[in-house]
C-alpha atoms as a PDB file:
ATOM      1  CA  UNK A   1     213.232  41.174 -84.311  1.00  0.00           C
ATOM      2  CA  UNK A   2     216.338  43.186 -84.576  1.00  0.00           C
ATOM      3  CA  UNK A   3     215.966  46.832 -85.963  1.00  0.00           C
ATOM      4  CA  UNK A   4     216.953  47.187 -89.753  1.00  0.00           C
ATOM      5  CA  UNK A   5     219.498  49.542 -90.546  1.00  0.00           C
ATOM      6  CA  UNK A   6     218.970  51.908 -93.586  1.00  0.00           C
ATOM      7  CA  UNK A   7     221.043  54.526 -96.176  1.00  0.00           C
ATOM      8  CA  UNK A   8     219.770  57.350 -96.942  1.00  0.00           C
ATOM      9  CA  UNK A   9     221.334  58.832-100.373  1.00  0.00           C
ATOM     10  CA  UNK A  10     221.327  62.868-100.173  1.00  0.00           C
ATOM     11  CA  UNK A  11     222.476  63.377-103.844  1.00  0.00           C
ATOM     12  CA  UNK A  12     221.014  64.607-106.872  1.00  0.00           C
ATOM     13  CA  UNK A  13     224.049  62.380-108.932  1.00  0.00           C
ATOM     14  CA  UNK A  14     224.988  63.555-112.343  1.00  0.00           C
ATOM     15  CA  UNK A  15     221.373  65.032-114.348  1.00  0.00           C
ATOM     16  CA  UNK A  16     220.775  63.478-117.863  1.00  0.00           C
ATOM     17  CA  UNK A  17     223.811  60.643-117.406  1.00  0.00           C
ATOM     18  CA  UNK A  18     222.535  57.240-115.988  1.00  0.00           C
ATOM     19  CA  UNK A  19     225.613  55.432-116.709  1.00  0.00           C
ATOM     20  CA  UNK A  20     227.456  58.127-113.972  1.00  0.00           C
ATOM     21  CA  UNK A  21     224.205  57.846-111.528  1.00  0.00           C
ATOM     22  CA  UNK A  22     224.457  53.835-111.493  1.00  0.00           C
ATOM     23  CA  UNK A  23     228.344  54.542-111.066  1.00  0.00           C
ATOM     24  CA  UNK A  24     227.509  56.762-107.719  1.00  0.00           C
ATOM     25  CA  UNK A  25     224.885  54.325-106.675  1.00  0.00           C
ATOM     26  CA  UNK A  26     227.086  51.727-106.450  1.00  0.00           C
ATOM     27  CA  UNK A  27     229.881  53.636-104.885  1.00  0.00           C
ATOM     28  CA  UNK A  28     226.887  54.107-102.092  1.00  0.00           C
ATOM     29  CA  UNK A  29     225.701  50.814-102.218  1.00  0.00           C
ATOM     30  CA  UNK A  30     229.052  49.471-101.356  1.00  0.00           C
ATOM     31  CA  UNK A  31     229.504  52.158 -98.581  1.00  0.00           C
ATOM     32  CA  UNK A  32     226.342  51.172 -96.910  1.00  0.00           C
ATOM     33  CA  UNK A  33     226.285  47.377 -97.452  1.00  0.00           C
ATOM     34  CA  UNK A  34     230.160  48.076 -95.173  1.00  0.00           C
ATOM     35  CA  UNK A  35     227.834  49.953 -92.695  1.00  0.00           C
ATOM     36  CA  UNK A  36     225.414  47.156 -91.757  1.00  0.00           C
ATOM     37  CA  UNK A  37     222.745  48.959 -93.725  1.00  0.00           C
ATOM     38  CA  UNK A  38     219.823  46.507 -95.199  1.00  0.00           C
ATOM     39  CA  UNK A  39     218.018  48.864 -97.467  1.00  0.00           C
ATOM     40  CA  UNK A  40     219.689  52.210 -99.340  1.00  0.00           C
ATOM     41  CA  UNK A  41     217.141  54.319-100.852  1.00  0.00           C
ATOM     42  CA  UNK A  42     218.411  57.163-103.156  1.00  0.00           C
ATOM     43  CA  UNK A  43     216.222  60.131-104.099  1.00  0.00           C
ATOM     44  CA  UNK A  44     213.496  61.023-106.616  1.00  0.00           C
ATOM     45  CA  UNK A  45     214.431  60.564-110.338  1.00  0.00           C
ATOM     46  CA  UNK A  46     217.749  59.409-109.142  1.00  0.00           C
ATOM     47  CA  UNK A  47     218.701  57.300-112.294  1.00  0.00           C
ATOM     48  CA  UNK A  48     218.568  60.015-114.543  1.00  0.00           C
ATOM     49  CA  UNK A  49     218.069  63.389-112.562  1.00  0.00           C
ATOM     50  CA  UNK A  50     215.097  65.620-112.193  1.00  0.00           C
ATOM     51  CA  UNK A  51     215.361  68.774-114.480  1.00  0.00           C
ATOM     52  CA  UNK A  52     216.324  67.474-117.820  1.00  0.00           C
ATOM     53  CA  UNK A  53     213.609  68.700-119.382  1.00  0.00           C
ATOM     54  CA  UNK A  54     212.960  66.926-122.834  1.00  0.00           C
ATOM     55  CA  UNK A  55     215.539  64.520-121.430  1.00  0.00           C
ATOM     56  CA  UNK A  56     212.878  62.385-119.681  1.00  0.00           C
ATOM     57  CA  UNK A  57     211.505  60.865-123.084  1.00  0.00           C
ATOM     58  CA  UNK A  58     214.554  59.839-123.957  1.00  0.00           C
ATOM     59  CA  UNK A  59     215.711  58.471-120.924  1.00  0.00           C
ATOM     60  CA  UNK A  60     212.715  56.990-119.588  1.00  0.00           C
ATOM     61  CA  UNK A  61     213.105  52.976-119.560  1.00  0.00           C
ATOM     62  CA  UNK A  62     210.398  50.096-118.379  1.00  0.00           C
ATOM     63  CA  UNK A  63     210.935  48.941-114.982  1.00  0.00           C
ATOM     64  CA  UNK A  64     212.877  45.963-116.016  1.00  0.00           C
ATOM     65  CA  UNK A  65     215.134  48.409-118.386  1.00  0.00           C
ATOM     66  CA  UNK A  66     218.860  48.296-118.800  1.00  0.00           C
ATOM     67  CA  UNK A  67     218.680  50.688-115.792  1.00  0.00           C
ATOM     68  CA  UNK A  68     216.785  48.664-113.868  1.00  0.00           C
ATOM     69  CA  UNK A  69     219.101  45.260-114.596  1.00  0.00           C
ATOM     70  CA  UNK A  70     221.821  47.359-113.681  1.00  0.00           C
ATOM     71  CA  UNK A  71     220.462  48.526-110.159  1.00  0.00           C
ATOM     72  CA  UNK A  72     219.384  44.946-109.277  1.00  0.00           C
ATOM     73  CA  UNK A  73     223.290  43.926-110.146  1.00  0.00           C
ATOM     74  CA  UNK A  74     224.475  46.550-107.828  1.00  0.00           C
ATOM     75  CA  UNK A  75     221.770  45.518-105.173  1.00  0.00           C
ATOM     76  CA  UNK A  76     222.270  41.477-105.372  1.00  0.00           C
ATOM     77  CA  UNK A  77     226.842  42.316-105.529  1.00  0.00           C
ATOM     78  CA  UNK A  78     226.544  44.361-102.409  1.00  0.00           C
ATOM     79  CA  UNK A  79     223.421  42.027-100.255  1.00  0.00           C
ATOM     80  CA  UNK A  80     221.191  45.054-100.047  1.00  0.00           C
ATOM     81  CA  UNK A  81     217.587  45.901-101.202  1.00  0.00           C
ATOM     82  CA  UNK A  82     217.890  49.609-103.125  1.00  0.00           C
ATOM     83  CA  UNK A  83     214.810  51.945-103.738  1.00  0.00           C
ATOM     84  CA  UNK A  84     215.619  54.568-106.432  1.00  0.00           C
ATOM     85  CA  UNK A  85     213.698  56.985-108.635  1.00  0.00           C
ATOM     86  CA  UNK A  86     213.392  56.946-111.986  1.00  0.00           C
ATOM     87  CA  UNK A  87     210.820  58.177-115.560  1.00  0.00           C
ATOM     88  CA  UNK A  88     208.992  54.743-116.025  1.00  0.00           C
ATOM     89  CA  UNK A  89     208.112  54.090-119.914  1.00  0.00           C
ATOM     90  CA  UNK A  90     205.120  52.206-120.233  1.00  0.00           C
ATOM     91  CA  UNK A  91     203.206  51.244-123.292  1.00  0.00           C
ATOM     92  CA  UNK A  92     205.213  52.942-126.262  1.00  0.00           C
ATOM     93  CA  UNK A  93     205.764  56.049-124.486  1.00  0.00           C
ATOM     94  CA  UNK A  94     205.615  58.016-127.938  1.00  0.00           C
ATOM     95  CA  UNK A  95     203.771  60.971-125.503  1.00  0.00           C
ATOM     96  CA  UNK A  96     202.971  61.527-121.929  1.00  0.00           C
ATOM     97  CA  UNK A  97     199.394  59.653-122.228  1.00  0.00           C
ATOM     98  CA  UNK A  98     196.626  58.407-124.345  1.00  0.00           C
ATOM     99  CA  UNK A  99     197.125  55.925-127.586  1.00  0.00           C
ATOM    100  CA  UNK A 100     201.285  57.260-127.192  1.00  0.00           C
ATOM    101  CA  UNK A 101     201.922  55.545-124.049  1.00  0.00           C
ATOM    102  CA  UNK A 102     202.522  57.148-120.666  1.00  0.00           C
ATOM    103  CA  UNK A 103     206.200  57.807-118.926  1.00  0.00           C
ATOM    104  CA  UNK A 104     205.755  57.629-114.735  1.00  0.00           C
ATOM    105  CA  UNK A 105     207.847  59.633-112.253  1.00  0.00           C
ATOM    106  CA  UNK A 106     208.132  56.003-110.362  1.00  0.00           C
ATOM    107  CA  UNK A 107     210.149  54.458-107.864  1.00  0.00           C
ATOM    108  CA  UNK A 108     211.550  50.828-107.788  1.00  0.00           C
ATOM    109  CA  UNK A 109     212.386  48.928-104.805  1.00  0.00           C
ATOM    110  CA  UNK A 110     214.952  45.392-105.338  1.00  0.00           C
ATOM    111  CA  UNK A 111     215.800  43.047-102.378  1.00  0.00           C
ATOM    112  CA  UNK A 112     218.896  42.320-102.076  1.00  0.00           C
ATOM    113  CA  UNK A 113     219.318  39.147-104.725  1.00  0.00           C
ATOM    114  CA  UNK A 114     218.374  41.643-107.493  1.00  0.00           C
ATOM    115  CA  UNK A 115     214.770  40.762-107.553  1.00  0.00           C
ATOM    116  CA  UNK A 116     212.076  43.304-107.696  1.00  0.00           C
ATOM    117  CA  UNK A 117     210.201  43.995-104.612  1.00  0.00           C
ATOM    118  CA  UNK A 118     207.564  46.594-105.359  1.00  0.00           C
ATOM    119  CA  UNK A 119     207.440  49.411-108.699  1.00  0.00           C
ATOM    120  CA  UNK A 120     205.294  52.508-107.305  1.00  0.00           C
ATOM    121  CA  UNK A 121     204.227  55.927-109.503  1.00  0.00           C
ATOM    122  CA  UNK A 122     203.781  58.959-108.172  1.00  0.00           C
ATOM    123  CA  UNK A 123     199.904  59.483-107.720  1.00  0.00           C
ATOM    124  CA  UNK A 124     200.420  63.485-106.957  1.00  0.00           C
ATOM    125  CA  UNK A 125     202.066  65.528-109.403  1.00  0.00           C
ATOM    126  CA  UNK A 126     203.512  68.819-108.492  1.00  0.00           C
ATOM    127  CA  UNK A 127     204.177  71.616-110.543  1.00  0.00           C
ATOM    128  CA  UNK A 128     204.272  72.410-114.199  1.00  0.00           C
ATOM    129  CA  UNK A 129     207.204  70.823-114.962  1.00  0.00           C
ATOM    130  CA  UNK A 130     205.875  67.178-113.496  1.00  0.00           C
ATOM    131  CA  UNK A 131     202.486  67.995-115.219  1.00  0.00           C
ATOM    132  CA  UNK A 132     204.080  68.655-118.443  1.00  0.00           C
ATOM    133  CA  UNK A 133     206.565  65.414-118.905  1.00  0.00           C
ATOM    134  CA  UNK A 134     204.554  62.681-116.895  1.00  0.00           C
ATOM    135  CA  UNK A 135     200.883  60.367-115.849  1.00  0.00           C
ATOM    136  CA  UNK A 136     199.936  60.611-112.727  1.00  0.00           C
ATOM    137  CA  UNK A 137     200.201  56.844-110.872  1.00  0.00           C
ATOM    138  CA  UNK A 138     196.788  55.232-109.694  1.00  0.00           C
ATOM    139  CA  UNK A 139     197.676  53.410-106.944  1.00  0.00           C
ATOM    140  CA  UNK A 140     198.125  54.493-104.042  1.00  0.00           C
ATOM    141  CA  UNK A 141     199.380  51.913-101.777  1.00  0.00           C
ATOM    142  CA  UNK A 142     202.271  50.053-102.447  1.00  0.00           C
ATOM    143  CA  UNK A 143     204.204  47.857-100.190  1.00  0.00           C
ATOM    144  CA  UNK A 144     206.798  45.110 -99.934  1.00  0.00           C
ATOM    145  CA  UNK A 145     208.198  42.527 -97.115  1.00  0.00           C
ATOM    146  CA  UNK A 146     212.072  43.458 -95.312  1.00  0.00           C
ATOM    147  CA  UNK A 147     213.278  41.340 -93.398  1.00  0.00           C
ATOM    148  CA  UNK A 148     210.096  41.140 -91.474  1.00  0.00           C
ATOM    149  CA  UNK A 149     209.367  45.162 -92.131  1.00  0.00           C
ATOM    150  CA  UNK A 150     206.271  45.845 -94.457  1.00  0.00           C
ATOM    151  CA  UNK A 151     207.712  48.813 -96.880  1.00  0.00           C
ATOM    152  CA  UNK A 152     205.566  51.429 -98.049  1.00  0.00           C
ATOM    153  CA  UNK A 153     206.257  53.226-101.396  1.00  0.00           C
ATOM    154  CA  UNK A 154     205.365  56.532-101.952  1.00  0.00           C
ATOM    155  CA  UNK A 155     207.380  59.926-103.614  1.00  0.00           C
ATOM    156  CA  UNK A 156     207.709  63.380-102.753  1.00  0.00           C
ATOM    157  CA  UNK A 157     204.494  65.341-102.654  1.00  0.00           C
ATOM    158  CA  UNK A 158     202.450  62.289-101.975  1.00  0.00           C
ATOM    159  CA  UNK A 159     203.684  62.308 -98.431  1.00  0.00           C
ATOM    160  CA  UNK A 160     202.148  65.948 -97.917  1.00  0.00           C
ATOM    161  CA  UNK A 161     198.208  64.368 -97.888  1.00  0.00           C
ATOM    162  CA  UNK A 162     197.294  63.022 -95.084  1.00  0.00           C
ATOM    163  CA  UNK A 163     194.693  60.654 -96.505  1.00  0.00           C
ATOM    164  CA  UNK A 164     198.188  58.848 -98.635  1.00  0.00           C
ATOM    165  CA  UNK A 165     200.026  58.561 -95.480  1.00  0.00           C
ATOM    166  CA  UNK A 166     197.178  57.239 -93.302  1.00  0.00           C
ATOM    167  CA  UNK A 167     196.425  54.871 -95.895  1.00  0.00           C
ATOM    168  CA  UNK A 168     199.625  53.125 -95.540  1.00  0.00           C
ATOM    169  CA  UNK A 169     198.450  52.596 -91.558  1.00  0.00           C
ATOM    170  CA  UNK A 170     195.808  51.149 -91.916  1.00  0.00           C
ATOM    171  CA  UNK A 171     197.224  48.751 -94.290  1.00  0.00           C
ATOM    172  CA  UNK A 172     200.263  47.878 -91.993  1.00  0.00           C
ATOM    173  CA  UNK A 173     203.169  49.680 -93.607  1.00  0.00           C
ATOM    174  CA  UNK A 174     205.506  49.975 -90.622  1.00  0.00           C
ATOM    175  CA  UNK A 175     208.414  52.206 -93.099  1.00  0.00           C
ATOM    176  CA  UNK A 176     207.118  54.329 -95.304  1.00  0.00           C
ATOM    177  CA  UNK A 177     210.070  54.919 -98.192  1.00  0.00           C
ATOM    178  CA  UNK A 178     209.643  58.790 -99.622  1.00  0.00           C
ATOM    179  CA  UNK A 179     212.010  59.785-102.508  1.00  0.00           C
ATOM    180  CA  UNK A 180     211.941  62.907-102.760  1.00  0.00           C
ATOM    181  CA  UNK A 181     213.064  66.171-105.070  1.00  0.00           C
ATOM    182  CA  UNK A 182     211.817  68.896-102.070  1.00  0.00           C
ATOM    183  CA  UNK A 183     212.847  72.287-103.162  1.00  0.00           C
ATOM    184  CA  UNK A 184     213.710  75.445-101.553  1.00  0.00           C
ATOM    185  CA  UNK A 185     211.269  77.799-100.206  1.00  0.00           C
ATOM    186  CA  UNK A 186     209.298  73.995 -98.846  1.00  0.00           C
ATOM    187  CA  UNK A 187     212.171  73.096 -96.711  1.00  0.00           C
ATOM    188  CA  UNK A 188     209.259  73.115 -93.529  1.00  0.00           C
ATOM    189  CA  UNK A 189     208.101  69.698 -94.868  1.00  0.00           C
ATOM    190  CA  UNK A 190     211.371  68.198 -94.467  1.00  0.00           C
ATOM    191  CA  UNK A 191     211.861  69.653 -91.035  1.00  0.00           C
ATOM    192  CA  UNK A 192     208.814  69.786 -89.647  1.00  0.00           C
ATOM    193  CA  UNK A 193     205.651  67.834 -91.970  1.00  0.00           C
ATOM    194  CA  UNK A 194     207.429  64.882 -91.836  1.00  0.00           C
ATOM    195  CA  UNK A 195     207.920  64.312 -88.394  1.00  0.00           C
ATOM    196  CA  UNK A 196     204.325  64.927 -87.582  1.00  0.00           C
ATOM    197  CA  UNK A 197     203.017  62.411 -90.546  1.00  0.00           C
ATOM    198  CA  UNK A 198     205.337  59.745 -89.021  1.00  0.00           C
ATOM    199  CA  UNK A 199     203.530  60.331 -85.913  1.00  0.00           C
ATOM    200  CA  UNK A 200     200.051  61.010 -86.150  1.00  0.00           C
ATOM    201  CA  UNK A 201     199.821  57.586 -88.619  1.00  0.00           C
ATOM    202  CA  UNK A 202     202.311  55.931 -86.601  1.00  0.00           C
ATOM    203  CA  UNK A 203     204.862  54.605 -88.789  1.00  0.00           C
ATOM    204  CA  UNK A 204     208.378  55.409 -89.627  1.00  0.00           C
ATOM    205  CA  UNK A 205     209.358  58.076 -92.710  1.00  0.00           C
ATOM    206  CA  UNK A 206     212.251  57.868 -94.833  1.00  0.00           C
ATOM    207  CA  UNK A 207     212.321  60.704 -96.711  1.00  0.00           C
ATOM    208  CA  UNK A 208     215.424  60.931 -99.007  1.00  0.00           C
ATOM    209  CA  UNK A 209     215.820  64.628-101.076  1.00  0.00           C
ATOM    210  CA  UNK A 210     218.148  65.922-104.147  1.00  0.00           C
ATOM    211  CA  UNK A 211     220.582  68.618-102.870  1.00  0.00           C
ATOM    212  CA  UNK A 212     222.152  71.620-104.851  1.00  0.00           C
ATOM    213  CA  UNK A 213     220.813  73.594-107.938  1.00  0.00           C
ATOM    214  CA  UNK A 214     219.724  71.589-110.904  1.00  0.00           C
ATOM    215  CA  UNK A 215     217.783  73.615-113.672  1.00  0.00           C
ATOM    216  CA  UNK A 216     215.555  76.043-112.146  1.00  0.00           C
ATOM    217  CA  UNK A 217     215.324  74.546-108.960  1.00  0.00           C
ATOM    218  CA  UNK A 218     217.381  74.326-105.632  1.00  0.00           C
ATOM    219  CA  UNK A 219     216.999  71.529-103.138  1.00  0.00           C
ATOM    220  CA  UNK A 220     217.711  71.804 -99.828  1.00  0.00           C
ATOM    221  CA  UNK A 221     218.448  68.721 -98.862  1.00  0.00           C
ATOM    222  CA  UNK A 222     217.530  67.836 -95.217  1.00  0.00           C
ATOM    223  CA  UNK A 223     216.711  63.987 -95.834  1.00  0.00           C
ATOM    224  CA  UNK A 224     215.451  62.330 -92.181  1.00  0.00           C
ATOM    225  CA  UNK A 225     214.220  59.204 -90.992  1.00  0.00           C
ATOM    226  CA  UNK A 226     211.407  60.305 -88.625  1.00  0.00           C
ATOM    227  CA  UNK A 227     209.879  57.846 -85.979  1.00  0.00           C
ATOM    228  CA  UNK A 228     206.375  57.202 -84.988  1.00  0.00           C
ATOM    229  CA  UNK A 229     206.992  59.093 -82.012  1.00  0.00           C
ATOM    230  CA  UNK A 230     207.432  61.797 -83.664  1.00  0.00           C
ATOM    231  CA  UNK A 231     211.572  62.184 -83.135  1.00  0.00           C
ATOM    232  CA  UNK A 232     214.343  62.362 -86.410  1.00  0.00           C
ATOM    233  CA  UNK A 233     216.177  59.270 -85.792  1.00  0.00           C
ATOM    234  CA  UNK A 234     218.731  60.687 -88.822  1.00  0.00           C
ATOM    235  CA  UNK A 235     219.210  63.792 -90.261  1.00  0.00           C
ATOM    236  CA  UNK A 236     221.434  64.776 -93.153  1.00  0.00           C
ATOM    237  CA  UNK A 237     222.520  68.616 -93.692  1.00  0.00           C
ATOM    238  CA  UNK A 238     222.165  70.536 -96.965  1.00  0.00           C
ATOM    239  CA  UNK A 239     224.717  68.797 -99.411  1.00  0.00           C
ATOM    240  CA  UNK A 240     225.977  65.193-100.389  1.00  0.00           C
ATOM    241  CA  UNK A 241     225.514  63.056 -97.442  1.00  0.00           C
ATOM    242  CA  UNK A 242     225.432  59.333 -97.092  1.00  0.00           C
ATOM    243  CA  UNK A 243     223.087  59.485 -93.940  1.00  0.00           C
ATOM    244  CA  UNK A 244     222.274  56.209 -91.839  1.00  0.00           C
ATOM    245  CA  UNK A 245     219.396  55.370 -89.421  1.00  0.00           C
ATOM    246  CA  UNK A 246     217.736  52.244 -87.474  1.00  0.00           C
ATOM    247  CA  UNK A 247     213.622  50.933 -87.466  1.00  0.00           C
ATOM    248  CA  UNK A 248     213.351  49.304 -84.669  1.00  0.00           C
ATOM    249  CA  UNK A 249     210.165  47.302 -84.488  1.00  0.00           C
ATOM    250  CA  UNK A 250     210.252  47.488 -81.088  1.00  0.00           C
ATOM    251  CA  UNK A 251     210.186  51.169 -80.766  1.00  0.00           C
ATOM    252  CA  UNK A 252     207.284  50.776 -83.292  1.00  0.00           C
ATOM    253  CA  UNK A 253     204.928  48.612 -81.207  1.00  0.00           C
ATOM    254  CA  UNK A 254     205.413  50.430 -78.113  1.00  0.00           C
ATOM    255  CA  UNK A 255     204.670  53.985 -79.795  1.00  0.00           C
ATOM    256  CA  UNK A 256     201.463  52.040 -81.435  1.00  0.00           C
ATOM    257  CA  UNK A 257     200.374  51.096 -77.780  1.00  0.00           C
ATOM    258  CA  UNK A 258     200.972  54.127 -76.370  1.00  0.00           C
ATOM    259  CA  UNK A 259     199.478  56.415 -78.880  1.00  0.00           C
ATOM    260  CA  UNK A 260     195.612  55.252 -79.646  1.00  0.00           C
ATOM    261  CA  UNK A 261     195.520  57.569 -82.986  1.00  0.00           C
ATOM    262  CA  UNK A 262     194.206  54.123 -85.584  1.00  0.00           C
ATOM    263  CA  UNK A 263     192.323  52.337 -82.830  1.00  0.00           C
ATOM    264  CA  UNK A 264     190.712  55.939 -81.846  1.00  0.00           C
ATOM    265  CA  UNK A 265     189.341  56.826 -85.443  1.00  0.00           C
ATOM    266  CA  UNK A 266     185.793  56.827 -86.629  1.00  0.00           C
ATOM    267  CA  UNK A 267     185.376  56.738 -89.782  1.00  0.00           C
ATOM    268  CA  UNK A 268     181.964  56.950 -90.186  1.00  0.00           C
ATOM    269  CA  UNK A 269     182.282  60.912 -88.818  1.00  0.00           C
ATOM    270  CA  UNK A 270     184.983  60.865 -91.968  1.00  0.00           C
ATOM    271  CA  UNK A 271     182.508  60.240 -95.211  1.00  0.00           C
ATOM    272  CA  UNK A 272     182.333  64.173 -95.817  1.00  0.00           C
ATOM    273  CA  UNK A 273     185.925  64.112 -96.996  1.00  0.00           C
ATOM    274  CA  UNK A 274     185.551  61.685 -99.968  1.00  0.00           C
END
């Protein structure tokens, strides 16, 4: 099977205007789908930005949403799947839980004919901010089928538990897709947490980060695609950076044979921890 070629999308796009974020996801889309890439996956909260504050009510959308239709337009004009973050309304959404309705900091994942692959929410929230606007997800494993890659689904802080990540091992994910809005002083989990969760579960990590201020935060950028043998295949700087790396599934099985990590578990010494 040849190796798939993915985008990474190191932007944090225009905060609190969707209409200008679809506009630069397509510009990217179109970029990537002329670079042989199968997959683009833009940040966390992409579609509207992270720190609008009261802005998330009102932009938050279901996942089949004008925002959504337009994303699965861009992915099925340019033949490529597209994961992007965005506030998920569910229910009536009239408050951030209970009889109002519930808004998700979620990420969506359409194949390339426009169809939707997999819808994930954010099981860890971090920070007041997060706490304050949205419901934590439920479920923590999500996955879809690429061109013969299983796709995991998980977003920002969820990647920094082991249990999450290991999870997606043992259920088969071979790419693990990590939008992300990682902020300055945490820049060590981009450069250095990732690589060693892509490794010790065996699996590849995309993990795709906001760059720049925005509100009262500054991320740092540093997106990667880290390999199960613990190597950055890609690595974008600090700013906007359309950033491209290959999963090769043959790189993948031979990393899984060498390295006895899943086979050498025992999880009955593990009960403790739940």
């Amino acid at each position: 099977m040849p190796p798939l070629r993915i985008a990474l999308l190191q932007s944090s796009g225009h905060p609190g205007e969707t209409a200008q974020n679809l506009k630069a996801l397509d510009e990217a889309a179109g970029r990537a789908a002329a670079a042989g890439a199968g997959l683009l996956i833009a940040p966390e909260l992409f579609l509207t930005g992270y720190a609008i504050g009261d802005g998330v009510r009102r932009l938050a959308e279901p996942a089949d949403g004008p925002g959504g239709r337009a994303v699965a337009r861009i992915a099925a004009t340019h033949g490529l799947a597209v994961l992007y973050g965005y506030p998920e309304r569910a229910g009536d959404a009239g408050g951030t839980g209970g009889d109002g309705g519930a808004i998700f900091n979620s990420a969506r994942l359409v194949g390339p004919d426009g169809a939707e692959l997999a819808n994930y929410r954010k099981t860890h929230l971090f920070g007041d901010f997060e706490r304050a606007w949205f419901t934590p997800g439920d479920t923590p494993v999500v996955q879809a089928e690429l061109g013969g890659v299983r796709l995991g689904v998980m977003i920002c802080y969820d990647v920094e538990f082991p249990e999450n990540v290991r999870a997606h091992a043992l259920a088969g994910t071979d790419l693990l897709l990590v939008p992300t809005a990682q902020m300055h002083p945490f820049q060590f989990v981009a450069e250095a947490l990732v690589p060693v969760r892509a490794f010790e579960s065996q699996l590849y990590i995309a993990y795709v980060n906001r760059t720049g201020p925005e509100g009262d935060f500054d991320f740092v950028g540093l997106s990667c695609l880290a390999g199960p043998d613990g190597t950055v295949k890609a690595r974008a700087g600090r700013g906007e950076e359309l950033a491209f790396g290959e999963v090769d599934p043959g790189l993948l099985a031979a990393s899984r044979t060498a390295n006895p990590y899943l086979t050498d578990r025992r999880p009955e010494l593990y009960s403790p921890l739940t």
